[in-house]
PDB file of N, CA and C in Angstrom:
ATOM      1  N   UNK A   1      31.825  91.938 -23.517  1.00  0.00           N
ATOM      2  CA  UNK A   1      30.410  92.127 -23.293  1.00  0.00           C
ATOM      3  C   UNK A   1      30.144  93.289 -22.344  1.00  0.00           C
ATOM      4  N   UNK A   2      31.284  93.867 -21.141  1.00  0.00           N
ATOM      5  CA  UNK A   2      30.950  94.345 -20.095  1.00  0.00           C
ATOM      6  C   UNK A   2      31.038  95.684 -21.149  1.00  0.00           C
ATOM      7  N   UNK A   3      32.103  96.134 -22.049  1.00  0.00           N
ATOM      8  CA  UNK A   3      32.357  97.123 -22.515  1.00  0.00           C
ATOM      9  C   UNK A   3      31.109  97.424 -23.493  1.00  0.00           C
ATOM     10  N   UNK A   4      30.912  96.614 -23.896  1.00  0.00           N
ATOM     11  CA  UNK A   4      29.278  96.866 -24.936  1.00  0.00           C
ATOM     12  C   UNK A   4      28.419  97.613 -24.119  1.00  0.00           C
ATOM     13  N   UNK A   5      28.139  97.066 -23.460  1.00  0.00           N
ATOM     14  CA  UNK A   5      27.044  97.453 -22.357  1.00  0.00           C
ATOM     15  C   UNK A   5      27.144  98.390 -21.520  1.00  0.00           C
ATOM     16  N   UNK A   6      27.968  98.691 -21.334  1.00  0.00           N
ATOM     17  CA  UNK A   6      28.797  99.989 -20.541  1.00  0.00           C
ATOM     18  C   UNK A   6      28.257 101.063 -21.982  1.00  0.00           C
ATOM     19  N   UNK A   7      28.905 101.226 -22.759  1.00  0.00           N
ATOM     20  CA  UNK A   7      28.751 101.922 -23.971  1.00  0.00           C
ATOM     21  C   UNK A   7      27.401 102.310 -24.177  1.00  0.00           C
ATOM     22  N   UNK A   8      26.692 101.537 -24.586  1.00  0.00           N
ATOM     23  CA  UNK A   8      25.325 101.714 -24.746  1.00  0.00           C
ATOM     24  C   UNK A   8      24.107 102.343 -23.879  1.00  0.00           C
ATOM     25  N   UNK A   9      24.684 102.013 -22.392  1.00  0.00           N
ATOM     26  CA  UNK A   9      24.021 102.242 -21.544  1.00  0.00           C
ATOM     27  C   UNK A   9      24.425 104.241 -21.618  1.00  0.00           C
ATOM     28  N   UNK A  10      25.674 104.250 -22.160  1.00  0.00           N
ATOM     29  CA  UNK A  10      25.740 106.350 -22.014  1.00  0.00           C
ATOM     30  C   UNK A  10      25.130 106.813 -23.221  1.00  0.00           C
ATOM     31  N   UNK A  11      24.858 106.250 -24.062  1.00  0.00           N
ATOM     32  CA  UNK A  11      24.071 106.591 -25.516  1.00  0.00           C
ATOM     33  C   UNK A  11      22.563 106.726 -25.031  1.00  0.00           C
ATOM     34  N   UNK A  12      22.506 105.580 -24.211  1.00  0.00           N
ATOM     35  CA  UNK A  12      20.661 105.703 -24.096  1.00  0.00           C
ATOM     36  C   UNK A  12      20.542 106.444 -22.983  1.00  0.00           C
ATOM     37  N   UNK A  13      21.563 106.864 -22.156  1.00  0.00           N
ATOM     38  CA  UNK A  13      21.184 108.141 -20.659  1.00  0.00           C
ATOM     39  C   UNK A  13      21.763 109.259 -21.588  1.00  0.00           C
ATOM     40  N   UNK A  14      22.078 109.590 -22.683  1.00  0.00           N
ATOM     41  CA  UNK A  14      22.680 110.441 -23.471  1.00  0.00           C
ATOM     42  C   UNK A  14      21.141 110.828 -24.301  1.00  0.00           C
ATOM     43  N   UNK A  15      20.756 109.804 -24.846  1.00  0.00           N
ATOM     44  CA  UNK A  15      19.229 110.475 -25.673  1.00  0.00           C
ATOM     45  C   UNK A  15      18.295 110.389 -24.454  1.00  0.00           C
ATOM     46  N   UNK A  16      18.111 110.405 -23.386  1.00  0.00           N
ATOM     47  CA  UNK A  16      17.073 110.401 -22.632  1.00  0.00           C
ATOM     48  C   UNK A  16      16.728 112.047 -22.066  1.00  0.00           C
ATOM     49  N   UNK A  17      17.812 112.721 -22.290  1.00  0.00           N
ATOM     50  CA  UNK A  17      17.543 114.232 -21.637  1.00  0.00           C
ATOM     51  C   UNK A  17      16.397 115.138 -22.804  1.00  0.00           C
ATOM     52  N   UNK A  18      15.186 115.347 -23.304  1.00  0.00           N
ATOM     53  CA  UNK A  18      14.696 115.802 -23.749  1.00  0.00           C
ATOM     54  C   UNK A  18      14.775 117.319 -23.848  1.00  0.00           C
ATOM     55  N   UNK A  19      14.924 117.333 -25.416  1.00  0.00           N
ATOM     56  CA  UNK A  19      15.068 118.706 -26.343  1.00  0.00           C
ATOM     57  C   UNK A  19      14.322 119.781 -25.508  1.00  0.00           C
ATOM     58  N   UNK A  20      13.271 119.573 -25.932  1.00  0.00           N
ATOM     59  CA  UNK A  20      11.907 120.627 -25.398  1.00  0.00           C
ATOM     60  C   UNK A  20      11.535 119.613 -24.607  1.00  0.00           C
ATOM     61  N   UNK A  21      11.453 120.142 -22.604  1.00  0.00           N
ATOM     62  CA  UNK A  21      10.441 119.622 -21.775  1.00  0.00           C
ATOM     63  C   UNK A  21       9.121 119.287 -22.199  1.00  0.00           C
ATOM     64  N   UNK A  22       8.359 118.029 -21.585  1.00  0.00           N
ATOM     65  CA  UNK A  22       6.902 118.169 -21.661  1.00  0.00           C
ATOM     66  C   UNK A  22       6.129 119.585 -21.017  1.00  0.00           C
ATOM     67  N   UNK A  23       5.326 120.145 -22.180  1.00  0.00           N
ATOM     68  CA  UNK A  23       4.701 121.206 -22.020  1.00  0.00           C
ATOM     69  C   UNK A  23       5.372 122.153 -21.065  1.00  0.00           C
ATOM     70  N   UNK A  24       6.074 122.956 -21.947  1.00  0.00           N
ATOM     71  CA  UNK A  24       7.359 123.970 -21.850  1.00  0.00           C
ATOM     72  C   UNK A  24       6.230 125.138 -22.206  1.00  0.00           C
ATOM     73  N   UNK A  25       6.759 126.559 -21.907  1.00  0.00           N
ATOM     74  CA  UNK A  25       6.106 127.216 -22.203  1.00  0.00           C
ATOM     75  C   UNK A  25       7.024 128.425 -23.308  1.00  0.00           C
ATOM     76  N   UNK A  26       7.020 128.901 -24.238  1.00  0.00           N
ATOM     77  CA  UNK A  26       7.384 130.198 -25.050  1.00  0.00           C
ATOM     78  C   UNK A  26       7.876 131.556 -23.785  1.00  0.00           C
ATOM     79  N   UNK A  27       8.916 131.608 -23.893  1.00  0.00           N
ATOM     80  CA  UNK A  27       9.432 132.831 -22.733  1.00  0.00           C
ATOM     81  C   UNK A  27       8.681 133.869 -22.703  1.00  0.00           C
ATOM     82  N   UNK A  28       8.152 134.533 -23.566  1.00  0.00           N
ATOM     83  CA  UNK A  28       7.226 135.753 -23.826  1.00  0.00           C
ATOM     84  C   UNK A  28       5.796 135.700 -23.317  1.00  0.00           C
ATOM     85  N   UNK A  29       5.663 134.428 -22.637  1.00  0.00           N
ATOM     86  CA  UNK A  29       4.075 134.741 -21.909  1.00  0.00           C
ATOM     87  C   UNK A  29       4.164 133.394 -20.790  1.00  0.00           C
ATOM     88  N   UNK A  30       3.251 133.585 -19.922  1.00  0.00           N
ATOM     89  CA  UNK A  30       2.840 132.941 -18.746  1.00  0.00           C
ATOM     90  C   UNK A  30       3.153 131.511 -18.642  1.00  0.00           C
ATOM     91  N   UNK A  31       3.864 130.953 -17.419  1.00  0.00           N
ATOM     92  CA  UNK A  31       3.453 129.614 -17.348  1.00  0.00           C
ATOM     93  C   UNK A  31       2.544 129.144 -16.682  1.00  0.00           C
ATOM     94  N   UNK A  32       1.668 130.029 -17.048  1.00  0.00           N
ATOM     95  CA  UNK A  32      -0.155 129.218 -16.883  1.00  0.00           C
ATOM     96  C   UNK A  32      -0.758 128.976 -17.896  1.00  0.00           C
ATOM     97  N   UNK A  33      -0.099 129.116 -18.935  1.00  0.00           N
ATOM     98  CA  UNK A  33      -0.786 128.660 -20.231  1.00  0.00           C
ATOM     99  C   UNK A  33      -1.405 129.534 -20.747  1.00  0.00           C
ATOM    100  N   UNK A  34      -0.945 130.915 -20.575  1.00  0.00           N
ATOM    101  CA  UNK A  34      -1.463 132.668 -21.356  1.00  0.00           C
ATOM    102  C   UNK A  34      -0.934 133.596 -22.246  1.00  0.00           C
ATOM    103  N   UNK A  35      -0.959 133.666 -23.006  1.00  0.00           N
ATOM    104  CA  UNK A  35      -0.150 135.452 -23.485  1.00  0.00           C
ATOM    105  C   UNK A  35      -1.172 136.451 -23.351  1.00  0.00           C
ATOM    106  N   UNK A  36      -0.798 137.258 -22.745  1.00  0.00           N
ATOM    107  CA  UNK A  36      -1.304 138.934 -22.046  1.00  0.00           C
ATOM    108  C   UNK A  36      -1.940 139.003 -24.101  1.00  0.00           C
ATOM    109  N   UNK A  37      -1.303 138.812 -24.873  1.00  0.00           N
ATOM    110  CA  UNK A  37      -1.947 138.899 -25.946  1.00  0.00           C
ATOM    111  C   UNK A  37      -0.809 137.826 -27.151  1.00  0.00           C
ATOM    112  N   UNK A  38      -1.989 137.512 -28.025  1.00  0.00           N
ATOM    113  CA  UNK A  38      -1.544 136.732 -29.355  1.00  0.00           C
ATOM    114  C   UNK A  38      -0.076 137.170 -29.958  1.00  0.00           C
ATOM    115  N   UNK A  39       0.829 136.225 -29.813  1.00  0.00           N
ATOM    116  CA  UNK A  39       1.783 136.407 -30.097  1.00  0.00           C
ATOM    117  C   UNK A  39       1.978 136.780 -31.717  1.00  0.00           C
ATOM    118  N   UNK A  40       2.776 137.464 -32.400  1.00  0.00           N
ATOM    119  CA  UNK A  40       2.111 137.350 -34.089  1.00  0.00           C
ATOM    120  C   UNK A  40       3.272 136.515 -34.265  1.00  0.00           C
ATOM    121  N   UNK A  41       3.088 135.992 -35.837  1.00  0.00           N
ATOM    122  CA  UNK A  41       4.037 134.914 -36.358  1.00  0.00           C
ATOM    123  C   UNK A  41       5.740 135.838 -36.474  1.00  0.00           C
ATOM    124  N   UNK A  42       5.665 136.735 -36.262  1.00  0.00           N
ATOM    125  CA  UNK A  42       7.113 137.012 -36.684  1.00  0.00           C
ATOM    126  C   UNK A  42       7.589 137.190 -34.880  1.00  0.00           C
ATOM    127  N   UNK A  43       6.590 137.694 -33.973  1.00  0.00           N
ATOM    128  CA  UNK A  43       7.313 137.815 -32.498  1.00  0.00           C
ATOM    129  C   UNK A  43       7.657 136.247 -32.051  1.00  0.00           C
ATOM    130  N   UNK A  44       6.397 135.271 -32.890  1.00  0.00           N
ATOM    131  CA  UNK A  44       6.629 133.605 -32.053  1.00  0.00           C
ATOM    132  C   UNK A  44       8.039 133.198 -32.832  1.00  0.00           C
ATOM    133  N   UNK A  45       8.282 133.266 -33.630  1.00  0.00           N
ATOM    134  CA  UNK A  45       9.976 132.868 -34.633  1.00  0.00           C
ATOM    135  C   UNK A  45      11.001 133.507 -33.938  1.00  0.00           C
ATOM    136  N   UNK A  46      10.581 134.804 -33.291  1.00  0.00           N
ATOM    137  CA  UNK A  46      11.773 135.378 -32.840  1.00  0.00           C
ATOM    138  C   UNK A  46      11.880 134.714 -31.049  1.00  0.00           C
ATOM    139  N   UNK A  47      11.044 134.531 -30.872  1.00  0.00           N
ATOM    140  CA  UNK A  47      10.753 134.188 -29.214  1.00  0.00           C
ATOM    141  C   UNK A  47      11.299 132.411 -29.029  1.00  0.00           C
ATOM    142  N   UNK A  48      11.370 131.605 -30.287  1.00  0.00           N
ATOM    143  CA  UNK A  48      11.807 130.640 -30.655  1.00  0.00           C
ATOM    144  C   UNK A  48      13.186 130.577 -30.920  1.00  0.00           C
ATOM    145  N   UNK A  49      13.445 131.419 -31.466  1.00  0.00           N
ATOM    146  CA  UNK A  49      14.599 131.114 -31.905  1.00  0.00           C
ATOM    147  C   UNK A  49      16.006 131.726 -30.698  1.00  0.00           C
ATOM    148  N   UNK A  50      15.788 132.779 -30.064  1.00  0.00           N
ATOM    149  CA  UNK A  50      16.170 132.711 -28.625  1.00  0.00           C
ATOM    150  C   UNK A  50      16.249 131.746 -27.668  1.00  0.00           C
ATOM    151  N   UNK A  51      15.147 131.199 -27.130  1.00  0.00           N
ATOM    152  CA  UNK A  51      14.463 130.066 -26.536  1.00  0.00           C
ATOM    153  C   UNK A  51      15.662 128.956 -27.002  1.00  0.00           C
ATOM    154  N   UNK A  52      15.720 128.394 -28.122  1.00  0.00           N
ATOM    155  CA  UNK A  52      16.853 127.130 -28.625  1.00  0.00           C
ATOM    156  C   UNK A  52      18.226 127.636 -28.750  1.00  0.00           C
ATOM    157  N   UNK A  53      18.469 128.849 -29.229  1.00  0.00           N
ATOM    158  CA  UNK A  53      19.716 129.533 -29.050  1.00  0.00           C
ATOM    159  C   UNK A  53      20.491 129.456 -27.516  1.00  0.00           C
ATOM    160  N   UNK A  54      19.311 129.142 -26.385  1.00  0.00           N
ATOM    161  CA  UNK A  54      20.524 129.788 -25.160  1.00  0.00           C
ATOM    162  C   UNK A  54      20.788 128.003 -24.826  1.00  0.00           C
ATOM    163  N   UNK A  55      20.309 127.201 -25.561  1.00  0.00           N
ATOM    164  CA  UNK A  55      20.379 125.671 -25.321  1.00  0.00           C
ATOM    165  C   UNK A  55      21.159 125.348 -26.433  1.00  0.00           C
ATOM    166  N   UNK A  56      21.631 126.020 -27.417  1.00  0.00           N
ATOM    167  CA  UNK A  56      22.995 125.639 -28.001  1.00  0.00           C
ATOM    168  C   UNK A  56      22.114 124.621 -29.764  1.00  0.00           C
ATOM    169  N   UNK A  57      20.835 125.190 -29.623  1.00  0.00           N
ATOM    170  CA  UNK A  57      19.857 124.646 -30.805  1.00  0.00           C
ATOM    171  C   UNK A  57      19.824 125.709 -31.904  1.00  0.00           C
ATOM    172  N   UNK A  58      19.177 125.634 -33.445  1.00  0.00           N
ATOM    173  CA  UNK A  58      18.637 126.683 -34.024  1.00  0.00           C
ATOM    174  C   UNK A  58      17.814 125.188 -34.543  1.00  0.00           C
ATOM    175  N   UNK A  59      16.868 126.636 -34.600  1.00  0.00           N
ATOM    176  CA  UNK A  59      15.835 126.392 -35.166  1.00  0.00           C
ATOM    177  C   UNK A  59      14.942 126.507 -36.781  1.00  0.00           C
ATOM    178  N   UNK A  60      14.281 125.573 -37.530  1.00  0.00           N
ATOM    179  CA  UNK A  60      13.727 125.799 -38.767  1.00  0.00           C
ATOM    180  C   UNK A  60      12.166 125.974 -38.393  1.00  0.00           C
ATOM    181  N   UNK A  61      11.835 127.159 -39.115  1.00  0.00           N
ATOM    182  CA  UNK A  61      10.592 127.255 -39.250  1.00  0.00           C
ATOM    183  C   UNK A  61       9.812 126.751 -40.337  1.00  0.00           C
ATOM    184  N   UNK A  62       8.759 125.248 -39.943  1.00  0.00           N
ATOM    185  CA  UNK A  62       8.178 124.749 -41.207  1.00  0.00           C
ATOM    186  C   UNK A  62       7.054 124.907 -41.110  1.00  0.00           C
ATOM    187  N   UNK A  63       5.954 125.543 -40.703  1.00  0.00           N
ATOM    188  CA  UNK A  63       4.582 125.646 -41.210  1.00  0.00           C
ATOM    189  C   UNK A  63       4.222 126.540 -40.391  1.00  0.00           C
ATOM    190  N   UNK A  64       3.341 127.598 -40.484  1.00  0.00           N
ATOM    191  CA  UNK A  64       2.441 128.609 -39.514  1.00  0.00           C
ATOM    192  C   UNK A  64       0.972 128.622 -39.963  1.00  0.00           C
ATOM    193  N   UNK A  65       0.102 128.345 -39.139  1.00  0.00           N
ATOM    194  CA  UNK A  65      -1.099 128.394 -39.863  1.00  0.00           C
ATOM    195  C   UNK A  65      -2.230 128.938 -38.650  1.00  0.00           C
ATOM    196  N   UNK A  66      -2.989 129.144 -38.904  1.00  0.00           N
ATOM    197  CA  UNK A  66      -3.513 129.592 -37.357  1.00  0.00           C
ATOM    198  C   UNK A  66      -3.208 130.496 -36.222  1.00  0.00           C
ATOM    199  N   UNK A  67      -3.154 129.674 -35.039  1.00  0.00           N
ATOM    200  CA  UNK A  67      -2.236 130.322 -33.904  1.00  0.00           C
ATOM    201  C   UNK A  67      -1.490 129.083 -33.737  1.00  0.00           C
ATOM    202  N   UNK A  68      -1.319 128.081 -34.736  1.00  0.00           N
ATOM    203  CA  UNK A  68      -0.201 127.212 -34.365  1.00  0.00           C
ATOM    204  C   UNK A  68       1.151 127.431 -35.414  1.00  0.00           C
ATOM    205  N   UNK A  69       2.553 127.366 -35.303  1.00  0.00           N
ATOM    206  CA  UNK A  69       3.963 127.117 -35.749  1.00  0.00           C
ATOM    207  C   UNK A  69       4.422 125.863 -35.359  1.00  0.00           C
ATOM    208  N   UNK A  70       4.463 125.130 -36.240  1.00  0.00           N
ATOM    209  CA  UNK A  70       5.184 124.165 -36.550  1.00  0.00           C
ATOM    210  C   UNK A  70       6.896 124.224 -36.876  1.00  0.00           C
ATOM    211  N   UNK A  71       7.738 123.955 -36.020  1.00  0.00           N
ATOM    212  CA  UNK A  71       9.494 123.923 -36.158  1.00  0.00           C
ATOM    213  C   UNK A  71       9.835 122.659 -36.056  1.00  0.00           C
ATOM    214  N   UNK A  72      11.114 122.903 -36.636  1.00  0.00           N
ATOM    215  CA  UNK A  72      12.325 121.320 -35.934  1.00  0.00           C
ATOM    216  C   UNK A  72      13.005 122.487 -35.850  1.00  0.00           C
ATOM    217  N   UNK A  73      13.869 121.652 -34.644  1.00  0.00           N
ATOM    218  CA  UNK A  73      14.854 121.685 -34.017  1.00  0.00           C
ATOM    219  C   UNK A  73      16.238 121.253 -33.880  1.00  0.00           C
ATOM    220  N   UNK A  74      16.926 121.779 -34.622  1.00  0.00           N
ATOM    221  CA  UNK A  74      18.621 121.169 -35.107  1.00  0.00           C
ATOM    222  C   UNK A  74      19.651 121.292 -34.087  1.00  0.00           C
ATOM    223  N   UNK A  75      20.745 120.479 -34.120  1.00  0.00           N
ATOM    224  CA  UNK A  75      21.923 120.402 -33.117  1.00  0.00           C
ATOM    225  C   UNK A  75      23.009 119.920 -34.771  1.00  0.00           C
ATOM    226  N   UNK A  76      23.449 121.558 -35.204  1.00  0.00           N
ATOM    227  CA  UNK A  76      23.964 121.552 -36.179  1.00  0.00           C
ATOM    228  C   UNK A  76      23.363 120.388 -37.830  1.00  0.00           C
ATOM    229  N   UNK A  77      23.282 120.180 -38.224  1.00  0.00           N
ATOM    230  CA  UNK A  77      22.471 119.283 -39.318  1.00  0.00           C
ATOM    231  C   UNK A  77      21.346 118.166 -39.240  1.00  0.00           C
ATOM    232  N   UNK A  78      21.996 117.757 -37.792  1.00  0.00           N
ATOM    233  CA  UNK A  78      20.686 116.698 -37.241  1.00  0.00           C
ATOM    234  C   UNK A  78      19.677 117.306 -36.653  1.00  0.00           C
ATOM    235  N   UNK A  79      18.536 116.589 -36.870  1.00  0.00           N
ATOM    236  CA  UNK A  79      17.007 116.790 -36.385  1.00  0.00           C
ATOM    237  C   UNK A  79      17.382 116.652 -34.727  1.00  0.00           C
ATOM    238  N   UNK A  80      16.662 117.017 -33.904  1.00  0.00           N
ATOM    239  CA  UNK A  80      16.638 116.423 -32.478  1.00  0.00           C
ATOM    240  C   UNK A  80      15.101 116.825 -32.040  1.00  0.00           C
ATOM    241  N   UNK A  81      14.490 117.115 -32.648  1.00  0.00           N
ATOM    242  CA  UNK A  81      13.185 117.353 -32.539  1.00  0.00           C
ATOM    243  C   UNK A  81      12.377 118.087 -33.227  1.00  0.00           C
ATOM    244  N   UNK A  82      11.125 117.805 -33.209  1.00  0.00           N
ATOM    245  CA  UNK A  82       9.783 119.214 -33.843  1.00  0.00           C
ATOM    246  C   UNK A  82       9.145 119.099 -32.700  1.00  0.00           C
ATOM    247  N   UNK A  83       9.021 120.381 -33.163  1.00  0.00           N
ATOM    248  CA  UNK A  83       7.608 121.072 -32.001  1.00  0.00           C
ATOM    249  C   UNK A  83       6.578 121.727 -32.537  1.00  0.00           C
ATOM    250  N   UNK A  84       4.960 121.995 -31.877  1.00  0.00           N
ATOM    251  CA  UNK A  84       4.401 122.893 -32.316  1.00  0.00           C
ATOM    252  C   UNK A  84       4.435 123.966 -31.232  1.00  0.00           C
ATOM    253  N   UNK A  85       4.061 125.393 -31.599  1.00  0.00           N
ATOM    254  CA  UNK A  85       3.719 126.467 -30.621  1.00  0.00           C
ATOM    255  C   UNK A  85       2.287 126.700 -31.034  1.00  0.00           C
ATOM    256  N   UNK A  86       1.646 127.216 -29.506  1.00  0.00           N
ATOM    257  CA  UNK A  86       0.659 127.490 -29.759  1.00  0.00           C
ATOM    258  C   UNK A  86       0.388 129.111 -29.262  1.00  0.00           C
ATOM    259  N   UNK A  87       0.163 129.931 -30.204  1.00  0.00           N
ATOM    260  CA  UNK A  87       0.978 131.096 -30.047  1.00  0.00           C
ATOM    261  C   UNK A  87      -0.448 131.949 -29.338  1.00  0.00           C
ATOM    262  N   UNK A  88      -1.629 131.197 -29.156  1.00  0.00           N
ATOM    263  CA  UNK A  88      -2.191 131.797 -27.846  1.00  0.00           C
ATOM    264  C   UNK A  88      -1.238 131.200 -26.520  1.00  0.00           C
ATOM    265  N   UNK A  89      -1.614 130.310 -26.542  1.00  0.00           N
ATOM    266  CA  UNK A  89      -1.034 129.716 -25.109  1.00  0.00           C
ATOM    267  C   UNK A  89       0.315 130.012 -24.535  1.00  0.00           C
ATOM    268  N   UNK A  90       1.126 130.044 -25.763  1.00  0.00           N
ATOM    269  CA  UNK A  90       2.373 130.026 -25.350  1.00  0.00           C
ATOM    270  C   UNK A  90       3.448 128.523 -25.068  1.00  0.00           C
ATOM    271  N   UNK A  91       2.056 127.847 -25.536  1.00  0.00           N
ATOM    272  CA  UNK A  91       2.780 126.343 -25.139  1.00  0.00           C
ATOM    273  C   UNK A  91       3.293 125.569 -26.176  1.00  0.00           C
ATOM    274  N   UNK A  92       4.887 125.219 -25.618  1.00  0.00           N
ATOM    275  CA  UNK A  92       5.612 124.482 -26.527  1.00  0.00           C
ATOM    276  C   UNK A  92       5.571 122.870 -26.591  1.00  0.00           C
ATOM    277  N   UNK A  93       4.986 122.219 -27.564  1.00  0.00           N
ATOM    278  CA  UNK A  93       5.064 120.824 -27.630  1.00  0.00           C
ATOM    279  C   UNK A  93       6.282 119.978 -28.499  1.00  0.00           C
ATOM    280  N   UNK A  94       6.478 119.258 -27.731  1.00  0.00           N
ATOM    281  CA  UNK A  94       7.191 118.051 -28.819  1.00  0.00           C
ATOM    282  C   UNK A  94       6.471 117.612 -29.541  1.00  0.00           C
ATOM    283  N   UNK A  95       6.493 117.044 -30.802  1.00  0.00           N
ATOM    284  CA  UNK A  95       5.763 116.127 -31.293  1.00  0.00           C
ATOM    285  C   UNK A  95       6.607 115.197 -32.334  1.00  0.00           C
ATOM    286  N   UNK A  96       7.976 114.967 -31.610  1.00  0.00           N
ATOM    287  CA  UNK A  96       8.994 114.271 -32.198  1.00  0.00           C
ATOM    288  C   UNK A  96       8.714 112.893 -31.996  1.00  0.00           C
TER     289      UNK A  96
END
């Protein structure tokens, strides 16, 4: 029983470190919640995909519409999260 529980307990302090912080910001603009200007959809993919690269992630790009991008976030084949960007703001959400 002690070994079960031992076990389990590093799985669940193991998924507790979150992918993307709550309200993270896109490296390319302010963490006050700004870009000096509108990021376009091909600078926010590239500013993304850096961003998860130096954390050992890549990234899929699934929807752009607006000033929002919609991604998941892979750790080789598995999901470990989606996010949206909001490519005024600069702000990265979970919405896993």
């Amino acid at each position: 029983m002690l070994l079960l529980t031992a076990s389990a307990a590093g799985v669940f302090a193991e998924n507790q470190r979150p992918v993307t912080p709550y309200g993270d910001f896109c490296p390319r603009c302010s963490k006050y919640g700004y870009c000096r200007f509108n990021l376009s959809i091909k600078e926010a993919v590239i500013a993304l995909k850096d961003y998860y690269k130096k954390q050992g992630f890549s990234v899929r790009m699934d929807k752009a519409m607006g000033r929002f991008i919609w991604a998941t976030i892979l750790k080789g084949d598995k999901v470990v999260d989606r996010i949206v960007l909001d490519r005024k703001t600069g702000r990265i959400r979970s919405i896993y």
